[in-house]
PDB file of N, CA and C in Angstrom:
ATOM      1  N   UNK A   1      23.264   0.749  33.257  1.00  0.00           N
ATOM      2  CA  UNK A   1      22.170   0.177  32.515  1.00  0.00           C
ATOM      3  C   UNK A   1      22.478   0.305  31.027  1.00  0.00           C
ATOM      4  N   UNK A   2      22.005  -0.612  29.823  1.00  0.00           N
ATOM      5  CA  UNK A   2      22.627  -0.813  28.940  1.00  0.00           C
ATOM      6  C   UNK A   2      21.398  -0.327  27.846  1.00  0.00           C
ATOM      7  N   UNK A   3      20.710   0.371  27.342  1.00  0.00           N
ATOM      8  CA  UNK A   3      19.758   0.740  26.901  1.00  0.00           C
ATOM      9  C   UNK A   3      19.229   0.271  25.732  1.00  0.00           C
ATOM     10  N   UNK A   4      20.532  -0.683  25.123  1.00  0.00           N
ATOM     11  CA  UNK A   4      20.260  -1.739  23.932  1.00  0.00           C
ATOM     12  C   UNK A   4      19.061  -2.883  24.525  1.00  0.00           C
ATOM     13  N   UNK A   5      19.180  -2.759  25.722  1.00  0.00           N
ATOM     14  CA  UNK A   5      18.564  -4.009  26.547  1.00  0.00           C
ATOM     15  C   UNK A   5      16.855  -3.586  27.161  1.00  0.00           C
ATOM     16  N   UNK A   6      16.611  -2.194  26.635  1.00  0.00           N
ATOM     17  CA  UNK A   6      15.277  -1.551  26.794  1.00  0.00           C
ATOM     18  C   UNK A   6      14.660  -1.565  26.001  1.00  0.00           C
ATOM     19  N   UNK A   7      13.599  -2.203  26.314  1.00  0.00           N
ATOM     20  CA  UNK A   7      12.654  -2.451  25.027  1.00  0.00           C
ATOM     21  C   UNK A   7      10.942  -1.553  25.587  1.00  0.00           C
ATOM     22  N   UNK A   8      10.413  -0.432  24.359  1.00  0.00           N
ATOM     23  CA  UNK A   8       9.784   0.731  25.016  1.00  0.00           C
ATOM     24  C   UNK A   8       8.505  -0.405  24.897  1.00  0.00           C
ATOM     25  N   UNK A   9       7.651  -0.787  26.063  1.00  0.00           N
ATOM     26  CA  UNK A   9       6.599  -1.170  26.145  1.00  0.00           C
ATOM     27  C   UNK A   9       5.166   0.162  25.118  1.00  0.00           C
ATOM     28  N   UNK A  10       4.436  -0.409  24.735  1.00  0.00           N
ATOM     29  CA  UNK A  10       3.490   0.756  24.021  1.00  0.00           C
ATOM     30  C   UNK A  10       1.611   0.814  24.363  1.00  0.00           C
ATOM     31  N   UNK A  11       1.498  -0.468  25.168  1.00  0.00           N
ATOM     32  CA  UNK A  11       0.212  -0.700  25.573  1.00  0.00           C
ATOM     33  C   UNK A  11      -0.304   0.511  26.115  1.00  0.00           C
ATOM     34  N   UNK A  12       0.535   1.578  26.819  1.00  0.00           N
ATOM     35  CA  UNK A  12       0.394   2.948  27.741  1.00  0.00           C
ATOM     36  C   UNK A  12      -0.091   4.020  26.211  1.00  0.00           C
ATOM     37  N   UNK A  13      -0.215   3.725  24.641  1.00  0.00           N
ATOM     38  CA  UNK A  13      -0.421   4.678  23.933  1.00  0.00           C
ATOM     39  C   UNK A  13      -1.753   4.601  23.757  1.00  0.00           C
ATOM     40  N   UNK A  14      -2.725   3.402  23.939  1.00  0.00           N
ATOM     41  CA  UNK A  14      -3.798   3.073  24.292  1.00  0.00           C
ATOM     42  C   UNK A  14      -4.746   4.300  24.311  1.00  0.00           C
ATOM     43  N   UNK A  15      -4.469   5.220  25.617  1.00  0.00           N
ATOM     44  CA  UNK A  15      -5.064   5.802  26.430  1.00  0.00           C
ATOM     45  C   UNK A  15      -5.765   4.815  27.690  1.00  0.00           C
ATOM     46  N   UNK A  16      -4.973   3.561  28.227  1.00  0.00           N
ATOM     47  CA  UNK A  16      -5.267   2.645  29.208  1.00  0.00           C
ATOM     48  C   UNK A  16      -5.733   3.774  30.687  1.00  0.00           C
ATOM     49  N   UNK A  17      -4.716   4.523  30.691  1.00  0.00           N
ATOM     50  CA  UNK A  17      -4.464   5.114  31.886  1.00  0.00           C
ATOM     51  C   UNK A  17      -4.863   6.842  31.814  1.00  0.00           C
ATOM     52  N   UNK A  18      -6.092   6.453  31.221  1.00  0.00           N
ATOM     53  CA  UNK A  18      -6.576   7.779  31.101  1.00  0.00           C
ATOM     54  C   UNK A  18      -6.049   8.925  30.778  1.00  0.00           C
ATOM     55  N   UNK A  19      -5.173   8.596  29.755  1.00  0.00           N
ATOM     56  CA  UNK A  19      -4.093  10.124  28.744  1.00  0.00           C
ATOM     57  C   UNK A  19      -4.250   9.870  27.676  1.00  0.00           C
ATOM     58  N   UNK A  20      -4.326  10.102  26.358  1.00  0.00           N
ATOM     59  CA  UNK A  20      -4.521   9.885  25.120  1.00  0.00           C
ATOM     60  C   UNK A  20      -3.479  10.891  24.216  1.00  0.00           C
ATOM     61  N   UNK A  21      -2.967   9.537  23.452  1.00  0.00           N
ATOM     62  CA  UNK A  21      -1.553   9.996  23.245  1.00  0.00           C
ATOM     63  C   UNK A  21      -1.700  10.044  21.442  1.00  0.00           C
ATOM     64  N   UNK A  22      -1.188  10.964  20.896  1.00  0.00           N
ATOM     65  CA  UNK A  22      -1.265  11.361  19.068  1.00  0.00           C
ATOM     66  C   UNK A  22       0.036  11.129  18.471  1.00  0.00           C
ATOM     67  N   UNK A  23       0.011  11.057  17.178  1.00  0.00           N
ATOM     68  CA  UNK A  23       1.288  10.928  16.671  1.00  0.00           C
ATOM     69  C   UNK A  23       2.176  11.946  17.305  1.00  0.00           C
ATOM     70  N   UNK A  24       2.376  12.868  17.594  1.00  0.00           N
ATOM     71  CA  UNK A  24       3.313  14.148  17.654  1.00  0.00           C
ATOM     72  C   UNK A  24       3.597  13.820  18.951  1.00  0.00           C
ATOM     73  N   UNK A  25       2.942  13.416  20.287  1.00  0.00           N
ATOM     74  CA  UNK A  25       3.355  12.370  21.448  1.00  0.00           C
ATOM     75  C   UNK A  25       3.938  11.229  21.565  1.00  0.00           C
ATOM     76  N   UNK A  26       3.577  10.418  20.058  1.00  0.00           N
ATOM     77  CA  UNK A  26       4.359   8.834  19.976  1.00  0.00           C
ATOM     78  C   UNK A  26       5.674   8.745  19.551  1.00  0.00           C
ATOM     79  N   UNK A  27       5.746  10.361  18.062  1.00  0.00           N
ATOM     80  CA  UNK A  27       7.364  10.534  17.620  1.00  0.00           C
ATOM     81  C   UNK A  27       8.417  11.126  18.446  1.00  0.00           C
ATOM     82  N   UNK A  28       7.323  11.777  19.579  1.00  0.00           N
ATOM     83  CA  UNK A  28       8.199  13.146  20.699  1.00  0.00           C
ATOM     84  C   UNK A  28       9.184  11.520  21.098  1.00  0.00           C
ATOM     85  N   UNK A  29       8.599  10.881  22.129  1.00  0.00           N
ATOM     86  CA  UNK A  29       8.988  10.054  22.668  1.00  0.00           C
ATOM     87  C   UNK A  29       9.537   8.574  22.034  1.00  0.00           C
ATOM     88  N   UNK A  30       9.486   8.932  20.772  1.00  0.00           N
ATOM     89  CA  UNK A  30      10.118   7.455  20.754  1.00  0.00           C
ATOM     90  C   UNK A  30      11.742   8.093  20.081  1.00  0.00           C
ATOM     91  N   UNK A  31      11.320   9.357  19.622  1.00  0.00           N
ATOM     92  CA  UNK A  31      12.953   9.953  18.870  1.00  0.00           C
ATOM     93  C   UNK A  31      13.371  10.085  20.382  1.00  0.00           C
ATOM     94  N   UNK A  32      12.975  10.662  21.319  1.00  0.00           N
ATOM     95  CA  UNK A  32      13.370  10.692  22.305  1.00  0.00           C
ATOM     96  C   UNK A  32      13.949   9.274  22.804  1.00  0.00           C
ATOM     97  N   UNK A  33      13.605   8.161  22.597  1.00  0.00           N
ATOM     98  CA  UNK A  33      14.248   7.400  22.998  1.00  0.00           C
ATOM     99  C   UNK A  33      15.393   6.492  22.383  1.00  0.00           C
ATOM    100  N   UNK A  34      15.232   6.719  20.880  1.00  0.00           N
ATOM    101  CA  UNK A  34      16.549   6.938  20.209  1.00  0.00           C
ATOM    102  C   UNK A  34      17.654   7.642  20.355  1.00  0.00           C
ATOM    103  N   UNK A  35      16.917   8.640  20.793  1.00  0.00           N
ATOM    104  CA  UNK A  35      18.499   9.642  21.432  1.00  0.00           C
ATOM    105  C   UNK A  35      19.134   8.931  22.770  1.00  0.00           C
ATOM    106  N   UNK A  36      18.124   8.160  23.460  1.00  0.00           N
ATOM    107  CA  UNK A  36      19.144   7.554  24.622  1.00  0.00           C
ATOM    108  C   UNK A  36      19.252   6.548  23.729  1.00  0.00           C
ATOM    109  N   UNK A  37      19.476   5.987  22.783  1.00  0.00           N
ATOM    110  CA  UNK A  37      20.349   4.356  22.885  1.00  0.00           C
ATOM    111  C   UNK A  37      19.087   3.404  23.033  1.00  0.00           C
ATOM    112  N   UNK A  38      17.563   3.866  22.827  1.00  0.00           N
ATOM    113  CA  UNK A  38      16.831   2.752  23.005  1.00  0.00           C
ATOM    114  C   UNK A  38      16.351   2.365  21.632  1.00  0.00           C
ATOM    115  N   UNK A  39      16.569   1.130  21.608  1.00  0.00           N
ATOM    116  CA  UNK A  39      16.609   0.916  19.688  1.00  0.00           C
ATOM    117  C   UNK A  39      15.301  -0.546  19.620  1.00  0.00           C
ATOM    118  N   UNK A  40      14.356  -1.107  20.495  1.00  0.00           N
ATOM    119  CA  UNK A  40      13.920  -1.955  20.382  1.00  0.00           C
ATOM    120  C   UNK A  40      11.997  -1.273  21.159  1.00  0.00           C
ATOM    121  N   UNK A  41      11.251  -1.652  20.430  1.00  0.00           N
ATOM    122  CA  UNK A  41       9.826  -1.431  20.531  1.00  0.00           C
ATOM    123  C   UNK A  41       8.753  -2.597  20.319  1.00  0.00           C
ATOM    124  N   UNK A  42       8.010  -2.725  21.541  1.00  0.00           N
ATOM    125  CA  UNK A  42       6.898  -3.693  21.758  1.00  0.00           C
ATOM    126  C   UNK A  42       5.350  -3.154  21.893  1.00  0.00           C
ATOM    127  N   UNK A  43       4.603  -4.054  20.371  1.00  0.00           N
ATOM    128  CA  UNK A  43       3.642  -3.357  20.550  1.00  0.00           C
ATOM    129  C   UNK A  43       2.575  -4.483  20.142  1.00  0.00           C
ATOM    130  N   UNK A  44       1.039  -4.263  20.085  1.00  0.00           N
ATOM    131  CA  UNK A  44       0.303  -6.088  19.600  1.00  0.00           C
ATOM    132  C   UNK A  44      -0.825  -5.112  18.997  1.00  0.00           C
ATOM    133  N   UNK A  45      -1.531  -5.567  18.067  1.00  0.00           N
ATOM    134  CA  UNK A  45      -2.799  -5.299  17.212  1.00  0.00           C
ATOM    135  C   UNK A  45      -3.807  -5.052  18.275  1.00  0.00           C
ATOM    136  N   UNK A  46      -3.932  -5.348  19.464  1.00  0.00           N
ATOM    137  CA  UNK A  46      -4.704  -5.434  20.662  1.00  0.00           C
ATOM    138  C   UNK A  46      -4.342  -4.394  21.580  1.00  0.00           C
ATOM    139  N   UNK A  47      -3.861  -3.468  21.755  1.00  0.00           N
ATOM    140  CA  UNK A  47      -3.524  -1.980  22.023  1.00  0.00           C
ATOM    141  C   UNK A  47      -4.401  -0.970  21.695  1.00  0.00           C
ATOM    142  N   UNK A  48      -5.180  -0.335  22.168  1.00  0.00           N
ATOM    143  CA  UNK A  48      -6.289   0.276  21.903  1.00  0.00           C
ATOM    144  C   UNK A  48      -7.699  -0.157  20.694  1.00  0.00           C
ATOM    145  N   UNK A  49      -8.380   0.792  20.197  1.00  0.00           N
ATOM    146  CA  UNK A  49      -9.812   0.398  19.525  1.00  0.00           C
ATOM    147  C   UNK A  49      -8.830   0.345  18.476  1.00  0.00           C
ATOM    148  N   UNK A  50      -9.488  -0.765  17.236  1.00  0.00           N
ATOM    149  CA  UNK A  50      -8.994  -0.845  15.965  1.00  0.00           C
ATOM    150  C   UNK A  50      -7.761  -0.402  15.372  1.00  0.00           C
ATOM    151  N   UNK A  51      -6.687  -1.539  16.133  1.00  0.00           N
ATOM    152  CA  UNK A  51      -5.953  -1.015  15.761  1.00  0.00           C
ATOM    153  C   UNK A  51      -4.898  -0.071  16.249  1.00  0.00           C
ATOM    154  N   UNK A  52      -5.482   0.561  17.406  1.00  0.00           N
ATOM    155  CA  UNK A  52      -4.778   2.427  17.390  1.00  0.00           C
ATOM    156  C   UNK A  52      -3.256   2.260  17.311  1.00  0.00           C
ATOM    157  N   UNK A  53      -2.651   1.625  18.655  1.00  0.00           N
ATOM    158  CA  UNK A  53      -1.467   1.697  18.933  1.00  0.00           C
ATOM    159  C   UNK A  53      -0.624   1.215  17.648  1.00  0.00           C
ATOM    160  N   UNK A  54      -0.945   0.585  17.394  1.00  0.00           N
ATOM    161  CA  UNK A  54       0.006  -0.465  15.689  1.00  0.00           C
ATOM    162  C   UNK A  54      -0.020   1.070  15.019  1.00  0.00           C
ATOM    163  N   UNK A  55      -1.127   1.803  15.033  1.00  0.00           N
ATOM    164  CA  UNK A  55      -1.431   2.777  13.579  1.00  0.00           C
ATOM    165  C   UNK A  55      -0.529   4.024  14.112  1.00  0.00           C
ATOM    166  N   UNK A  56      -0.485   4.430  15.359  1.00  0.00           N
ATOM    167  CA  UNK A  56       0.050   5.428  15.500  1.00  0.00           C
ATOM    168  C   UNK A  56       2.331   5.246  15.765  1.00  0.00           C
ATOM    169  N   UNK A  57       1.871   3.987  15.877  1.00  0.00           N
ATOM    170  CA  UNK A  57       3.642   3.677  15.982  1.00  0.00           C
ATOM    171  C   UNK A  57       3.780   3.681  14.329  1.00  0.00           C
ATOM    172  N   UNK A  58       3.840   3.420  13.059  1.00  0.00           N
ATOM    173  CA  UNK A  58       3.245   3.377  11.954  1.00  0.00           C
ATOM    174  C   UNK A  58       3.659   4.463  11.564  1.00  0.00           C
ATOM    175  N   UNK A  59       2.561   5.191  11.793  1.00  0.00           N
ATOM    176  CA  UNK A  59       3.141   6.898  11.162  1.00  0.00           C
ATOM    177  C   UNK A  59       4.226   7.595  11.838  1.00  0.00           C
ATOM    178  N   UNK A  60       4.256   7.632  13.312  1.00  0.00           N
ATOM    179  CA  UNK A  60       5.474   7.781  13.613  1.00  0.00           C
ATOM    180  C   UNK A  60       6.825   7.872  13.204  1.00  0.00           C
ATOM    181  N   UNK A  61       6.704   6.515  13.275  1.00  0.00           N
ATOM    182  CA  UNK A  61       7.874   5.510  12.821  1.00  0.00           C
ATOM    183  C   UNK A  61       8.296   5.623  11.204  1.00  0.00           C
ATOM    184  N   UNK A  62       7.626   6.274  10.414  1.00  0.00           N
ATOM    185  CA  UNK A  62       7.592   6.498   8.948  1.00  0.00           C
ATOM    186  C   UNK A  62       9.468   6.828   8.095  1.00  0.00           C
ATOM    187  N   UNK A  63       9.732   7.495   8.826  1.00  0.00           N
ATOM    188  CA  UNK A  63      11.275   8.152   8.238  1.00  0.00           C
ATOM    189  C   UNK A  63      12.288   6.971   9.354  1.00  0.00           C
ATOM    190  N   UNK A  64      11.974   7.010  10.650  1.00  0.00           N
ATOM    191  CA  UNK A  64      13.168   6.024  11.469  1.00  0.00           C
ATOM    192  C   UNK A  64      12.548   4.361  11.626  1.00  0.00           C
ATOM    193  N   UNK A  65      12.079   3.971  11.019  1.00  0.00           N
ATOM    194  CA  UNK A  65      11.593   2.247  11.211  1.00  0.00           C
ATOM    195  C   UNK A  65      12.965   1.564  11.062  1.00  0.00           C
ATOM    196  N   UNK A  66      14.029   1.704  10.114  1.00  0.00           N
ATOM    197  CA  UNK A  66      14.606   0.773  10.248  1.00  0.00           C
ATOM    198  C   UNK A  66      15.591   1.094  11.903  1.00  0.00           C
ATOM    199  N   UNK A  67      16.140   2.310  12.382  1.00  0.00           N
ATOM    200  CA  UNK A  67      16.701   2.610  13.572  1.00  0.00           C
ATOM    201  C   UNK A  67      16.211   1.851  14.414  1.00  0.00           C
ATOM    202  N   UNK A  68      14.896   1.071  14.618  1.00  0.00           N
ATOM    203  CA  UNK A  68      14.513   0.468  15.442  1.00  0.00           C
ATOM    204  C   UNK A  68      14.515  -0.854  15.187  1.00  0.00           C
ATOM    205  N   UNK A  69      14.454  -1.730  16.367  1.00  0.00           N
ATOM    206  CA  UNK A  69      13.682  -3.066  15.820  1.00  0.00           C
ATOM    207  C   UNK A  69      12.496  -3.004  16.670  1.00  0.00           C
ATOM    208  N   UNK A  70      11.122  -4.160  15.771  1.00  0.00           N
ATOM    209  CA  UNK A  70       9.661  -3.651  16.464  1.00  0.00           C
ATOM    210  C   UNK A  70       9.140  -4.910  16.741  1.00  0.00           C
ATOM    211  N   UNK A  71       8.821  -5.301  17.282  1.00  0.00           N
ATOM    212  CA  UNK A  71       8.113  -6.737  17.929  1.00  0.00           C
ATOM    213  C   UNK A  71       6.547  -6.052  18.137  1.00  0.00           C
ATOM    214  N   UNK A  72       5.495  -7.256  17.337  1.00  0.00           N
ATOM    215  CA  UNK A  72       4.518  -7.186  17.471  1.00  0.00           C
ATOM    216  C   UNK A  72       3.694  -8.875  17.481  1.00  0.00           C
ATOM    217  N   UNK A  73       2.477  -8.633  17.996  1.00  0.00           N
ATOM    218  CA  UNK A  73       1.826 -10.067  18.372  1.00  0.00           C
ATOM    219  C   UNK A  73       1.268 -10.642  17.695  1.00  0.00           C
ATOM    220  N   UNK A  74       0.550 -11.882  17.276  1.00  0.00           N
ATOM    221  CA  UNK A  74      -0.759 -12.419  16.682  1.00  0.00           C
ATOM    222  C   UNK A  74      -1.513 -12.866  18.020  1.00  0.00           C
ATOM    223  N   UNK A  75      -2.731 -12.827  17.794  1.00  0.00           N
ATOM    224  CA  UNK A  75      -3.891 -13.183  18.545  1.00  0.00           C
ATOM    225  C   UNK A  75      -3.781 -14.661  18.446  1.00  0.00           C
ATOM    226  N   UNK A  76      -4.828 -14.942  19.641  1.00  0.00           N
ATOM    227  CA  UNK A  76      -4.760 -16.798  19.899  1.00  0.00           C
ATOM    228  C   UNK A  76      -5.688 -17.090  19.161  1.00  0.00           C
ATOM    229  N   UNK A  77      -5.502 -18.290  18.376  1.00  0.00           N
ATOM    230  CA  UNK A  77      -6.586 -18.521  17.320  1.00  0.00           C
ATOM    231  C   UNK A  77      -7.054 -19.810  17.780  1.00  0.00           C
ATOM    232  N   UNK A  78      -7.215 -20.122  19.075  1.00  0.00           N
ATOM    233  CA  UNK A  78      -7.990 -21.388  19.440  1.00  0.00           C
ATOM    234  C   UNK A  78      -8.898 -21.826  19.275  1.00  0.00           C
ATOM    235  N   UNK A  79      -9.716 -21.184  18.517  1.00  0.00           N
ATOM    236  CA  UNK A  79     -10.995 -21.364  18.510  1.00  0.00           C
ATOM    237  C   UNK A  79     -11.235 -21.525  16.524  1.00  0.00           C
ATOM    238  N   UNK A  80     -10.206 -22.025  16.159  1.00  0.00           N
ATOM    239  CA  UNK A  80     -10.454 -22.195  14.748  1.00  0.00           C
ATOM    240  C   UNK A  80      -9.835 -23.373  14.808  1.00  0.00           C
ATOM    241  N   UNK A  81     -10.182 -24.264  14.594  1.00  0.00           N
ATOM    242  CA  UNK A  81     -10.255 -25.948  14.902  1.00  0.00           C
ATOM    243  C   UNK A  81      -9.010 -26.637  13.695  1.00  0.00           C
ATOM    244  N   UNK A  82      -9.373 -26.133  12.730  1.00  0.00           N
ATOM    245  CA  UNK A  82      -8.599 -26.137  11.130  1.00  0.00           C
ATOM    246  C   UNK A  82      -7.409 -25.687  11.030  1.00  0.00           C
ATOM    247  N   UNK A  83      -6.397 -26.446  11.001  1.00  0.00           N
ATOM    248  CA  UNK A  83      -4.925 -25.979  11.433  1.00  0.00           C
ATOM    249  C   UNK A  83      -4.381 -25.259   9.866  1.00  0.00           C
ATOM    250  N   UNK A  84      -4.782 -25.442   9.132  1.00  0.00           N
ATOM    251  CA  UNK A  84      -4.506 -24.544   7.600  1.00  0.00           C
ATOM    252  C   UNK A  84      -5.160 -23.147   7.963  1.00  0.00           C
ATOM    253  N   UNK A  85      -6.431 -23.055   8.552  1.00  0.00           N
ATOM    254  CA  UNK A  85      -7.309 -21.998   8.500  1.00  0.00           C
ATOM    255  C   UNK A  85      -6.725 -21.085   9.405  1.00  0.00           C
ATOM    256  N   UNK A  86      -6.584 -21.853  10.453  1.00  0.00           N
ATOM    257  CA  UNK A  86      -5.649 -21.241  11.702  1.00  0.00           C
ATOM    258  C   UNK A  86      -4.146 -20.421  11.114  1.00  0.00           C
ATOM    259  N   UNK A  87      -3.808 -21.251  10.532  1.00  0.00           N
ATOM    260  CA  UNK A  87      -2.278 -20.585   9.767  1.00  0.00           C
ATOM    261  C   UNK A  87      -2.803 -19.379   8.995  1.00  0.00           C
ATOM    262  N   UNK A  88      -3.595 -19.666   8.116  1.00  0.00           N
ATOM    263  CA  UNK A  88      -4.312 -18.456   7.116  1.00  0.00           C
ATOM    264  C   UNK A  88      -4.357 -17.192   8.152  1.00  0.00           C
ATOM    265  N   UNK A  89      -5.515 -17.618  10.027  1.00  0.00           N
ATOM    266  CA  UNK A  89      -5.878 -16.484  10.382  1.00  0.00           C
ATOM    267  C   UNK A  89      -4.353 -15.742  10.836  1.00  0.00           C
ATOM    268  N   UNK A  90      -3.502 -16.791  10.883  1.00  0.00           N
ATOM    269  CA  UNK A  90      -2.029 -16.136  11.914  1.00  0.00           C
ATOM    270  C   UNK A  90      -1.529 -14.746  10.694  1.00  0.00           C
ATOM    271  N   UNK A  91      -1.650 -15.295   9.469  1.00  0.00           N
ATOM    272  CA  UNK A  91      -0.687 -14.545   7.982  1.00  0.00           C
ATOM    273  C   UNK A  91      -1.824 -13.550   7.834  1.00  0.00           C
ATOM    274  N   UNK A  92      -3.004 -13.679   7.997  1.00  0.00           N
ATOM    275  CA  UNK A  92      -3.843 -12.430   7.989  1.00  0.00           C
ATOM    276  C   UNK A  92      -3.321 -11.464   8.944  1.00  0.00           C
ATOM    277  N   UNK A  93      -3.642 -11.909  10.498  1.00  0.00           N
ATOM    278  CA  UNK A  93      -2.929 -10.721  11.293  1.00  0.00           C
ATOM    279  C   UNK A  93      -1.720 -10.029  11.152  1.00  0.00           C
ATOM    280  N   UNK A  94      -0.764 -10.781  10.745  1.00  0.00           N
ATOM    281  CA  UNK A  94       0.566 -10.436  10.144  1.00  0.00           C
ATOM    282  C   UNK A  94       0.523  -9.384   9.169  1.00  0.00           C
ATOM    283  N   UNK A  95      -0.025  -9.584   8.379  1.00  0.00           N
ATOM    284  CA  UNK A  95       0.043  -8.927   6.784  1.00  0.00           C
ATOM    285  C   UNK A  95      -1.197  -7.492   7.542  1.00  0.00           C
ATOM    286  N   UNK A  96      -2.156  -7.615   8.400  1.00  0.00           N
ATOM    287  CA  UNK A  96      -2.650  -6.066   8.810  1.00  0.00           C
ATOM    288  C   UNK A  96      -1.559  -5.628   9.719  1.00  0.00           C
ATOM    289  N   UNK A  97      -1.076  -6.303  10.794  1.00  0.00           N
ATOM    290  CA  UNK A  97       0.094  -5.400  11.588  1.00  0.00           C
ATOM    291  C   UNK A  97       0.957  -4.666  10.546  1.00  0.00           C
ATOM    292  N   UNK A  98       1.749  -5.541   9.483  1.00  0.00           N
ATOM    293  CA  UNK A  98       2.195  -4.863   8.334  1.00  0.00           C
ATOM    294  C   UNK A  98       1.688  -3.151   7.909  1.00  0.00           C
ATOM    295  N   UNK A  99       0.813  -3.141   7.061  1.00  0.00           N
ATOM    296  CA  UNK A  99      -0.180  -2.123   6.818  1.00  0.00           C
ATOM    297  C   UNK A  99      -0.435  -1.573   8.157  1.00  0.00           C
ATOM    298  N   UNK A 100      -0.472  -1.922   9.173  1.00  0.00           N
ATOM    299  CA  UNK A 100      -0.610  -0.280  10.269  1.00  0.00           C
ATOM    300  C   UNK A 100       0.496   0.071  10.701  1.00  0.00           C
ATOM    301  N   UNK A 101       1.341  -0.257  11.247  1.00  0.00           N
ATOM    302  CA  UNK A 101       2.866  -0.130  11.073  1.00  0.00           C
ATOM    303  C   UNK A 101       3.191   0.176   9.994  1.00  0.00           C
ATOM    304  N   UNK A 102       2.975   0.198   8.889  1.00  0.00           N
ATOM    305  CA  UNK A 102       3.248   0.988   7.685  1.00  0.00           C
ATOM    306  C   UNK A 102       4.842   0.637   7.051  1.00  0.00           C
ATOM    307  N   UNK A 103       5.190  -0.648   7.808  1.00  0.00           N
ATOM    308  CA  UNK A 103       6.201  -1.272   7.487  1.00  0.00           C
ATOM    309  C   UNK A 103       6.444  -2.629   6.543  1.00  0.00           C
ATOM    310  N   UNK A 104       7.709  -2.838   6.134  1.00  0.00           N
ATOM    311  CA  UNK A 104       7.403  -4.319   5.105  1.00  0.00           C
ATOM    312  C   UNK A 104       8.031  -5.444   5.897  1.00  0.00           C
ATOM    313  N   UNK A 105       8.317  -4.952   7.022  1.00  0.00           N
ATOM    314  CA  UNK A 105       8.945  -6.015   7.870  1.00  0.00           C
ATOM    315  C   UNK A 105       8.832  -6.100   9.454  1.00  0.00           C
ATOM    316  N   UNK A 106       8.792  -6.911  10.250  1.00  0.00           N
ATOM    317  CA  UNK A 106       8.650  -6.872  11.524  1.00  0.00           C
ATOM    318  C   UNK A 106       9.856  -8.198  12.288  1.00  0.00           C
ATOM    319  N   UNK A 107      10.966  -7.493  13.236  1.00  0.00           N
ATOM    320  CA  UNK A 107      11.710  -8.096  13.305  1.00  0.00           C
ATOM    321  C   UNK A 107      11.581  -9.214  14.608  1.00  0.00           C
ATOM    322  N   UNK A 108      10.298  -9.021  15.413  1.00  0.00           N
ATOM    323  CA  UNK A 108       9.778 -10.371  16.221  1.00  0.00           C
ATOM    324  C   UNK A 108       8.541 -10.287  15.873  1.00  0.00           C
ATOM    325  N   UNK A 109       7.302 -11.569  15.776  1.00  0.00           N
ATOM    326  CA  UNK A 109       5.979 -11.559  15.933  1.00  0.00           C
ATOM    327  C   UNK A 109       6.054 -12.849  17.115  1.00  0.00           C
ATOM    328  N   UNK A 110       5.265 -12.281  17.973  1.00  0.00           N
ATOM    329  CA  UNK A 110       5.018 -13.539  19.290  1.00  0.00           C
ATOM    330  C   UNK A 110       3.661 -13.066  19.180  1.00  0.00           C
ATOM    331  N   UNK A 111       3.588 -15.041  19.890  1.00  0.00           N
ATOM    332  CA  UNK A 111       1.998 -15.229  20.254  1.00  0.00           C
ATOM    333  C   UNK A 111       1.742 -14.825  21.408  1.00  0.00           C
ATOM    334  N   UNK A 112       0.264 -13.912  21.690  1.00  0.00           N
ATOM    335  CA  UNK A 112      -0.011 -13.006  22.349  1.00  0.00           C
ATOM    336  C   UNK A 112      -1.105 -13.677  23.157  1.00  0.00           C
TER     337      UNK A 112
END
């Protein structure tokens, strides 16, 4: 197995599955997964209340962000009729994933 090719799913930092996970749980395990060779992380603004999961990969991630690459989502904006406005809401979500991730860059954004 090639571990370049593992990408750490993060929806589980949630507390989905009834565990509730803190920074000192998100850095255990994600340095931990730098040490195997896993260099790619998936995470969406829609991962726990306000935010959580984006905020706690974020601080984490503070000293090793670039070691990784991080894929995060925009929300479906179907319901904004106005294709400028719609673009506006896409660069809004963008620019807060930014600021909770605590990063100046994000190396995938997919629609979620």
């Amino acid at each position: 197995m090639n571990p370049k090719k593992i990408i750490i799913g993060t929806e589980l930092f949630s507390g989905s599955r009834n565990k509730k996970y803190g920074v000192k749980e998100v850095s255990s395990l994600l340095n931990g997964a730098l040490k195997l060779g896993v260099h790619q992380i998936d995470t969406a603004p829609s991962y726990g209340k306000n935010f959580l999961v984006e905020k706690l990969i974020g601080i984490a991630l503070k000293k090793s962000r670039k070691k990784f690459k991080l894929t995060t989502k925009f929300r479906n904006q179907r319901m904004i009729s106005n294709k400028i406005k719609r673009l506006d809401a896409i660069k809004k979500n963008f620019e807060t994933s930014l600021n909770n991730l605590q990063t100046t860059f994000i190396d995938n954004y997919f629609y979620h």
